[in-house]
N, C-alpha and C. Protein backbone atom coordinates (compact mmCIF):
# COMPACT_ATOMS: atom_id res chain seq x y z
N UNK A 1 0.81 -1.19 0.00
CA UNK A 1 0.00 0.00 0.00
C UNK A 1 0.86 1.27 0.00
N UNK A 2 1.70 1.08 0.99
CA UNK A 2 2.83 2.61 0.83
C UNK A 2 3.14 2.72 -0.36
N UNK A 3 3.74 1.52 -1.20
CA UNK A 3 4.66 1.64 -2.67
C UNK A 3 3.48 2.40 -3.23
N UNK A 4 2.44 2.47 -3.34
CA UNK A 4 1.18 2.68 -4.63
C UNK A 4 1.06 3.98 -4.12
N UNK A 5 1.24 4.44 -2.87
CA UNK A 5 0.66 5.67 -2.37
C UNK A 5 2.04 6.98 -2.57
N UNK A 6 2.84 6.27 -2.63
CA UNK A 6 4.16 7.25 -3.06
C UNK A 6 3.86 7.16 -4.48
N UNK A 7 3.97 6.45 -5.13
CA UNK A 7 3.64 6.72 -6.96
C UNK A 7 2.67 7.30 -7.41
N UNK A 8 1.45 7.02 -6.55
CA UNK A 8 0.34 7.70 -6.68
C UNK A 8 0.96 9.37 -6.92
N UNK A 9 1.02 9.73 -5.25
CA UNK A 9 1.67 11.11 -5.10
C UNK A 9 2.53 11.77 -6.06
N UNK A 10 3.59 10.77 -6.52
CA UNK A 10 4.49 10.98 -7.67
C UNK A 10 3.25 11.30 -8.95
N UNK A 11 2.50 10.89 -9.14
CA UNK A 11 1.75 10.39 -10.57
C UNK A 11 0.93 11.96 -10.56
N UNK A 12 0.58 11.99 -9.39
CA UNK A 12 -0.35 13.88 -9.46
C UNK A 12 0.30 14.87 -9.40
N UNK A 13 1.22 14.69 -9.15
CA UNK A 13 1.91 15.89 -9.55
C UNK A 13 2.81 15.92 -10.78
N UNK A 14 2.24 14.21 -11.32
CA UNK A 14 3.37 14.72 -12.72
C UNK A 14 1.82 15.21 -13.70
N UNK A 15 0.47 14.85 -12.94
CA UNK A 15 -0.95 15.12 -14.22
C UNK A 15 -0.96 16.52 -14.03
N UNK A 16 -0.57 17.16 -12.93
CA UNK A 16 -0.80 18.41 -12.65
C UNK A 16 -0.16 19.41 -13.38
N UNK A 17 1.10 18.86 -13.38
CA UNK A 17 2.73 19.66 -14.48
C UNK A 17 1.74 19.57 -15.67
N UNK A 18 1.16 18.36 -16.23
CA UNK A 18 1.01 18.07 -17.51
C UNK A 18 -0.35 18.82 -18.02
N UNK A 19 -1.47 19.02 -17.25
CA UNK A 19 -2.63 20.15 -17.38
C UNK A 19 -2.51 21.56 -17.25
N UNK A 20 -1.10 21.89 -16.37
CA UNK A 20 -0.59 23.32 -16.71
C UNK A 20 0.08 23.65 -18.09
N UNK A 21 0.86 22.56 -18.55
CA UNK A 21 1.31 22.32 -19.83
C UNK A 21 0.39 22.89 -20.86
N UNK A 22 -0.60 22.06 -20.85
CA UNK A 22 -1.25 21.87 -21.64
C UNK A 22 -2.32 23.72 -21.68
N UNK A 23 -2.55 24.23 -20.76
CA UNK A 23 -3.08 24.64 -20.66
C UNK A 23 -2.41 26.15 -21.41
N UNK A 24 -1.10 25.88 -20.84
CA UNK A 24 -0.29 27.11 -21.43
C UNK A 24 -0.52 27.37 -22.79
N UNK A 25 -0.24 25.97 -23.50
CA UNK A 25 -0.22 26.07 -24.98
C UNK A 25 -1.42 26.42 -25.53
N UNK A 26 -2.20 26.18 -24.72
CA UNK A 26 -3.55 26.33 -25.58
C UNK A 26 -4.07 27.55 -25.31
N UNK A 27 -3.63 28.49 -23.82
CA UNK A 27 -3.80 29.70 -23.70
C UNK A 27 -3.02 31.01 -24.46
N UNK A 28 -1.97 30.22 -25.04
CA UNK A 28 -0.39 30.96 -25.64
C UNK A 28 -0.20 31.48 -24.66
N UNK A 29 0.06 31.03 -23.79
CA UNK A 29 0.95 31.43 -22.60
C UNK A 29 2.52 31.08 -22.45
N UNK A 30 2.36 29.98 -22.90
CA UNK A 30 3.38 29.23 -23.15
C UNK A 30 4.45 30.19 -24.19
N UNK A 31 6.13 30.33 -23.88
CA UNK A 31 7.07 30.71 -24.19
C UNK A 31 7.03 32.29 -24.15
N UNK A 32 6.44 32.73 -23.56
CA UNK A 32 6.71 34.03 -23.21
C UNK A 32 7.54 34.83 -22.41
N UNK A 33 8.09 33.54 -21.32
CA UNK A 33 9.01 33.91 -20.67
C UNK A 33 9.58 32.87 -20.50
N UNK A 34 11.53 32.33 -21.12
CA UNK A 34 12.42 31.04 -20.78
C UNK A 34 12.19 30.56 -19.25
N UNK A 35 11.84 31.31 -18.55
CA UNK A 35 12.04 30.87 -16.71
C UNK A 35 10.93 30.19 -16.72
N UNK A 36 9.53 30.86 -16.74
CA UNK A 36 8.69 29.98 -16.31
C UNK A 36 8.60 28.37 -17.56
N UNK A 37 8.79 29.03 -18.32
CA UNK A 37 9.28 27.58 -19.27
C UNK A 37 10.53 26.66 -18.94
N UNK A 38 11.17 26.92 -18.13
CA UNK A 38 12.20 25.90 -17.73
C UNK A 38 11.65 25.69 -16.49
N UNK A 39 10.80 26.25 -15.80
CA UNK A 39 10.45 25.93 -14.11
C UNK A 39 9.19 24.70 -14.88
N UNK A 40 8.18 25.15 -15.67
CA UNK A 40 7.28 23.91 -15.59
C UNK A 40 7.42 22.52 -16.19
N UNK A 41 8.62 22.88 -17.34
CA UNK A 41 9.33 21.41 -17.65
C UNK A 41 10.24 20.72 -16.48
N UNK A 42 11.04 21.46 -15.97
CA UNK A 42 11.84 20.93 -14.86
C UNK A 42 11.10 20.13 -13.90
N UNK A 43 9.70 20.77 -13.56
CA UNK A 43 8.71 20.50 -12.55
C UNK A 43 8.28 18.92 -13.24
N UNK A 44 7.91 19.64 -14.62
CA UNK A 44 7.37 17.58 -14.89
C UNK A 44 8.38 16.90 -15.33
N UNK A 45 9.91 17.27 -15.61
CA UNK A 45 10.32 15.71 -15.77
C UNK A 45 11.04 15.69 -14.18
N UNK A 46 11.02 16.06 -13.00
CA UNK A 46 11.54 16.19 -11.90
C UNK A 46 10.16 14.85 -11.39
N UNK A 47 8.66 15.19 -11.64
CA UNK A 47 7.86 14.20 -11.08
C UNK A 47 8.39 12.63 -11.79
N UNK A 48 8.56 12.96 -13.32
CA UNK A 48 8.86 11.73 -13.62
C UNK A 48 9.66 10.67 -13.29
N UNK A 49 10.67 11.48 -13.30
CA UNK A 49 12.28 10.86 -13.00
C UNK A 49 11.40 10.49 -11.51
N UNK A 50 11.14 11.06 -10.47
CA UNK A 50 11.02 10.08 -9.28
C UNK A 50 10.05 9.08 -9.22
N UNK A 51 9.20 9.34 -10.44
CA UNK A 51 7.98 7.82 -10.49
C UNK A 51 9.35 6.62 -10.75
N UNK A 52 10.29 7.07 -11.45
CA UNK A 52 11.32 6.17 -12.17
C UNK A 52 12.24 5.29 -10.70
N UNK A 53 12.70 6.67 -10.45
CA UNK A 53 13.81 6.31 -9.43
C UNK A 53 12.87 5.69 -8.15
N UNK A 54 11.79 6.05 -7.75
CA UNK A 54 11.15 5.42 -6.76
C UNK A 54 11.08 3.74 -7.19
N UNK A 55 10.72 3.42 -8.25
CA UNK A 55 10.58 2.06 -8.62
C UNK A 55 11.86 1.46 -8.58
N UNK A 56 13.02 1.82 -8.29
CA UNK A 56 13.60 1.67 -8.23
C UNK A 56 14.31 1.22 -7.38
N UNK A 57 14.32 2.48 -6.22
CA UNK A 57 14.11 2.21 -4.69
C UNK A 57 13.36 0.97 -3.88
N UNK A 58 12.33 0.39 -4.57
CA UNK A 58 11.44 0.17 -4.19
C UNK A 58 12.00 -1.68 -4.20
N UNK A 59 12.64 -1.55 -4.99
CA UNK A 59 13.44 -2.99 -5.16
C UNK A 59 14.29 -3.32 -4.47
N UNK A 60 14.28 -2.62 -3.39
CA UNK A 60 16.01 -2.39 -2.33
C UNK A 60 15.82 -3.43 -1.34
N UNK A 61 15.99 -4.35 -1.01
CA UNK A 61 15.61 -5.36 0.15
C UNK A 61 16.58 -5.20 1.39
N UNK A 62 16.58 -5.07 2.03
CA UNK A 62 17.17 -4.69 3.44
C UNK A 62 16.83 -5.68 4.72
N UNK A 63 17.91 -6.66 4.74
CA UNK A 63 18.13 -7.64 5.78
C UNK A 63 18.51 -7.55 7.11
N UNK A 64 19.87 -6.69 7.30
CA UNK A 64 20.78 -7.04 8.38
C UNK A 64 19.72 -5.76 9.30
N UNK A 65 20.28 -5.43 10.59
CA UNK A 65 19.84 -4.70 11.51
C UNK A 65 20.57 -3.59 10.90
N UNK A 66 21.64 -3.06 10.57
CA UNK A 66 22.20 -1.73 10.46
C UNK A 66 21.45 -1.55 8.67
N UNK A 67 21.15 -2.36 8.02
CA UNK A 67 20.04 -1.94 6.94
C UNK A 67 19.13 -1.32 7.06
N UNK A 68 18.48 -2.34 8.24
CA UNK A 68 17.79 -1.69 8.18
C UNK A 68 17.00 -0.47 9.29
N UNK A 69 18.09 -0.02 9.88
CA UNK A 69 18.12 1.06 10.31
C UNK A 69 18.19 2.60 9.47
N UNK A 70 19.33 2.03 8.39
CA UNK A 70 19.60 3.13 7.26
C UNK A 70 18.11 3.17 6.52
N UNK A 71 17.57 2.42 6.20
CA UNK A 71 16.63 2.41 5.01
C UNK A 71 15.68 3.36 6.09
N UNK A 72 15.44 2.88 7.07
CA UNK A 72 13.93 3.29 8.10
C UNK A 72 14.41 5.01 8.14
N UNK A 73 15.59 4.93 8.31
CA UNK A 73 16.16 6.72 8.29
C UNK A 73 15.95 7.43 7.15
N UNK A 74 16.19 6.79 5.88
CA UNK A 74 16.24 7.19 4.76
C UNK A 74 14.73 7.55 4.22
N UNK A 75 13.26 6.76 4.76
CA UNK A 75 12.31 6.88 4.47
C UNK A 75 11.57 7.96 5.75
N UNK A 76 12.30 8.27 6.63
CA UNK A 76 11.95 9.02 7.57
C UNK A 76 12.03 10.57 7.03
N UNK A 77 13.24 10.57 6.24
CA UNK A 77 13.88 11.61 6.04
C UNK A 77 12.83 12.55 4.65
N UNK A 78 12.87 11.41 3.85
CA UNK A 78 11.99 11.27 2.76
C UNK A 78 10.51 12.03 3.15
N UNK A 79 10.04 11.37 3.96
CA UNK A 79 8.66 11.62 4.52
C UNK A 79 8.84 13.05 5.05
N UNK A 80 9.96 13.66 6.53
CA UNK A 80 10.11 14.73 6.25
C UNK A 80 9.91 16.03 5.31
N UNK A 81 11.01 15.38 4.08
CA UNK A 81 11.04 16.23 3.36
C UNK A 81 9.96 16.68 2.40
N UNK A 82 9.42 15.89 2.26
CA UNK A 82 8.02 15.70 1.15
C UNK A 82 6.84 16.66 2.06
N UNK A 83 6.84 16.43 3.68
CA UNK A 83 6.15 16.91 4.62
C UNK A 83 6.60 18.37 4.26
N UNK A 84 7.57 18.84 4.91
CA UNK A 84 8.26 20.38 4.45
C UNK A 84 7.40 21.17 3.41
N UNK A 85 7.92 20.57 2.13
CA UNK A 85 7.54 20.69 0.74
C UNK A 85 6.15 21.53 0.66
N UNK A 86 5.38 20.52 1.48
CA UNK A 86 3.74 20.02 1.23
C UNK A 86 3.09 20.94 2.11
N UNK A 87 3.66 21.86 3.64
CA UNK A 87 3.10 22.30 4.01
C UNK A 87 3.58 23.93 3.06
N UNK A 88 4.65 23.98 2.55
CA UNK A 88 5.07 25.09 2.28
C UNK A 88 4.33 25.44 0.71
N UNK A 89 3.85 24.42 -0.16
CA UNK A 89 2.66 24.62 -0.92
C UNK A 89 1.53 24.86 -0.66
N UNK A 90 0.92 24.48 0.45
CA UNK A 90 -0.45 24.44 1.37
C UNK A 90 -0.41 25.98 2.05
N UNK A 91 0.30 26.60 2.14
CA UNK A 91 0.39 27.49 2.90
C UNK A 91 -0.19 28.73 1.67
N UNK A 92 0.94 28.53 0.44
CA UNK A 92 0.45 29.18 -0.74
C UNK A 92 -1.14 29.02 -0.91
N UNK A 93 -1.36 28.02 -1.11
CA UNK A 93 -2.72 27.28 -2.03
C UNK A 93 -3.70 28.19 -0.90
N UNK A 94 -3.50 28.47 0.11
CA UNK A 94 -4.41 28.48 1.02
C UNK A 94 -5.42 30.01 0.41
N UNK A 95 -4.74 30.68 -0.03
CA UNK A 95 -4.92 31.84 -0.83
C UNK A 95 -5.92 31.43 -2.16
N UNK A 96 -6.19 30.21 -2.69
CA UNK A 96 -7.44 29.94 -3.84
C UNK A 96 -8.00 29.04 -3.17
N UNK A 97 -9.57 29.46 -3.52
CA UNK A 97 -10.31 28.41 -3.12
C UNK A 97 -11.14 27.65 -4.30
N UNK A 98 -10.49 27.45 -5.37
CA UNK A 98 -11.48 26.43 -6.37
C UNK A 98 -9.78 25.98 -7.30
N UNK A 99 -10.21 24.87 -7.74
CA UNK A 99 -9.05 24.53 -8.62
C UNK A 99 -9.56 24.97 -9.98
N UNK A 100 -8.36 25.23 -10.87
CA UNK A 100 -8.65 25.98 -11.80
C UNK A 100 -7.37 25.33 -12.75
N UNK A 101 -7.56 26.10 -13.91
CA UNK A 101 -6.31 25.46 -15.03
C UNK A 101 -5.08 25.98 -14.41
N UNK A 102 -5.12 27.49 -14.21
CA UNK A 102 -4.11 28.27 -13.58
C UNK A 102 -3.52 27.66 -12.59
N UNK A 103 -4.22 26.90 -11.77
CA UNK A 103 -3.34 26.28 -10.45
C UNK A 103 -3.52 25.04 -10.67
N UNK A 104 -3.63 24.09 -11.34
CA UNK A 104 -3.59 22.75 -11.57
C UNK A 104 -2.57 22.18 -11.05
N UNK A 105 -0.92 22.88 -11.36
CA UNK A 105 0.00 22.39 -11.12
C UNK A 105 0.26 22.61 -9.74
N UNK A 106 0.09 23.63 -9.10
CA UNK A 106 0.26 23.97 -7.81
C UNK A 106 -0.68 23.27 -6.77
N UNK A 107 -2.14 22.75 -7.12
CA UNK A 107 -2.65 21.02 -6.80
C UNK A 107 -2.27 20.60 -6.46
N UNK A 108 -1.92 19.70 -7.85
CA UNK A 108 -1.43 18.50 -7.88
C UNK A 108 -0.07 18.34 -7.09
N UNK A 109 0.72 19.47 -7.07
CA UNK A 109 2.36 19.45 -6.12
C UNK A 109 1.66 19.37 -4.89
N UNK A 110 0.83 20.26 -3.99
CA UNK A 110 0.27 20.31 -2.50
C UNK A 110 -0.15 18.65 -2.56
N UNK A 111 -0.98 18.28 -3.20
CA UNK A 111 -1.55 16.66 -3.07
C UNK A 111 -0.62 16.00 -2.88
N UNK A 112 -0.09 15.72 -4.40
CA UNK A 112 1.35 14.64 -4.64
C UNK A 112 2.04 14.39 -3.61
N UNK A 113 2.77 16.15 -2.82
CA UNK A 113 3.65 15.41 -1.75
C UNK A 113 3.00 15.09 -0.67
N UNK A 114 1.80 15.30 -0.24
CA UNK A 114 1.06 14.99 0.75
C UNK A 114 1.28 13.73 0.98
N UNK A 115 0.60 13.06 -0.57
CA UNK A 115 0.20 11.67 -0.66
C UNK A 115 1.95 10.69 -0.18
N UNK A 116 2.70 11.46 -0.97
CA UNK A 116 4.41 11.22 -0.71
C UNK A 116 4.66 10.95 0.55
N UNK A 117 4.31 12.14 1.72
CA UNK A 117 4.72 12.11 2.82
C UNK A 117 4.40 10.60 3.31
N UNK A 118 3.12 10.62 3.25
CA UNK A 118 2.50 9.51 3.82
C UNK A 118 2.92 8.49 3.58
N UNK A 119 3.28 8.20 2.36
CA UNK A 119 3.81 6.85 1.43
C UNK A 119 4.94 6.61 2.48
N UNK A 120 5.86 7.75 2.27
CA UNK A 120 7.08 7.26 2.77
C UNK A 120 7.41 7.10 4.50
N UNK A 121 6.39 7.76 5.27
CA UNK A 121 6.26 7.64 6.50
C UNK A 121 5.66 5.83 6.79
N UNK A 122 4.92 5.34 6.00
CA UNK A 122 4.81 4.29 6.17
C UNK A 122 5.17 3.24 5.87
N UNK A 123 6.32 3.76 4.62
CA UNK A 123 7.12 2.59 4.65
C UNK A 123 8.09 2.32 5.30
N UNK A 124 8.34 3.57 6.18
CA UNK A 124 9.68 3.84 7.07
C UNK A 124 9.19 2.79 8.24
N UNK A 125 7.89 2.39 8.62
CA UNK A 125 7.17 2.14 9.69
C UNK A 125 6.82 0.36 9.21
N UNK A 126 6.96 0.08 8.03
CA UNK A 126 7.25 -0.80 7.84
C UNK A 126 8.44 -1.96 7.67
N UNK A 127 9.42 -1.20 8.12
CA UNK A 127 10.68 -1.81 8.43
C UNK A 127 10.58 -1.77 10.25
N UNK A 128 10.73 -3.27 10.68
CA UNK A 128 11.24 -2.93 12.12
C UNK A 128 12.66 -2.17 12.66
N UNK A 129 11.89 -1.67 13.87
CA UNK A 129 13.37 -0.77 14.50
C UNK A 129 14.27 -1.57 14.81
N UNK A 130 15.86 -0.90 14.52
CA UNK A 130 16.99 -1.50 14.38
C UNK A 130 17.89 -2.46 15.88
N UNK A 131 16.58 -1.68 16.86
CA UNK A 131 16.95 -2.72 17.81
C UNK A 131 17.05 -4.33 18.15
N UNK A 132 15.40 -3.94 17.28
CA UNK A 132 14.92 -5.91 17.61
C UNK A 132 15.41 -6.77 17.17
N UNK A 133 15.23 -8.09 16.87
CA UNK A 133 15.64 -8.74 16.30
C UNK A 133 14.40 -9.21 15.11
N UNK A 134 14.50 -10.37 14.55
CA UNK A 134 13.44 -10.10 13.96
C UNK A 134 12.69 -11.47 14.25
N UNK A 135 13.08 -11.90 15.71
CA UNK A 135 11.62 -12.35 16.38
C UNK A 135 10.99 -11.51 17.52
N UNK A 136 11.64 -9.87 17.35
CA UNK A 136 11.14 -9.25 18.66
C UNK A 136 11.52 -9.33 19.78
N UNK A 137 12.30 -9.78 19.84
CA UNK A 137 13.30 -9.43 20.90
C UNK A 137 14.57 -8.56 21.14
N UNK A 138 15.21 -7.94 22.01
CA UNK A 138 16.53 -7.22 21.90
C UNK A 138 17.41 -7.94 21.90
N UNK A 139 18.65 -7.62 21.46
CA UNK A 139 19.60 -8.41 21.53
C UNK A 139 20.65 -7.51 23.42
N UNK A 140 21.29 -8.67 24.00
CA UNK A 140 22.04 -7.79 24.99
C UNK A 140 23.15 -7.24 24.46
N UNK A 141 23.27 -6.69 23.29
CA UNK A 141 24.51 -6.51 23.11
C UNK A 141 23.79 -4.80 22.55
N UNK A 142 22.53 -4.72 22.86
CA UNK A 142 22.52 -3.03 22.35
C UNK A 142 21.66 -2.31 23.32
């Protein structure tokens, strides 16, 4: 369920890039200024590449106790950061109240990492802590 809910997250904010896209061109909005044209391509192949690299991640199997300590950190961190992200879009967004073509992309980013945070907070929570063993018990040596 986490894996689907991080791609998910990944996946709306790459439909969101892609309905601002779209929207530009069809408004001729599009190329009027190189910046915002390198910020909304950057924005969708930035979602892509992590639908990519997440699947990627996602193949990582983590055995020993110091694995999987790193991995549980690594998805902690993840979740963090996506958290950060997500309130610091939310904070913007808070300013429209209807979705529109104009903010499609700015959506789908507040959602996406939402959905992200969560993904990755629970997969962090799906690795046991690096204490136990993995019949649940401590070892005396930590």
């Amino acid at each position: 369920m986490a894996r689907n809910l991080i791609v998910w997250g990944y996946s709306v904010i790459f439909v969101g890039t892609m309905i601002d896209i779209v929207w530009q061109i069809s408004s001729q909005i599009f190329q009027q200024s190189w910046r915002a044209d390198v910020n909304i391509f950057s924005t969708l192949f930035a979602s892509f590449t992590a639908i990519v690299a997440w699947w990627f991640l996602s193949r990582i199997i983590a055995e020993k106790p110091d694995q999987l300590s790193l991995i549980r950190k690594a998805y902690l961190g993840l979740a963090l950061q996506a958290l950060l992200l997500s309130t610091n879009i939310w904070i913007y967004l808070a300013t429209y109240r209807s979705i529109s073509w104009v903010t499609a992309s700015t959506w789908g980013y507040g959602i996406g990492t939402v959905a992200t945070a969560a993904g990755f907070f629970v997969m962090a929570l799906s690795y046991p802590p690096s204490m136990a063993t993995s019949d649940g018990t401590v070892s005396a040596e930590q």
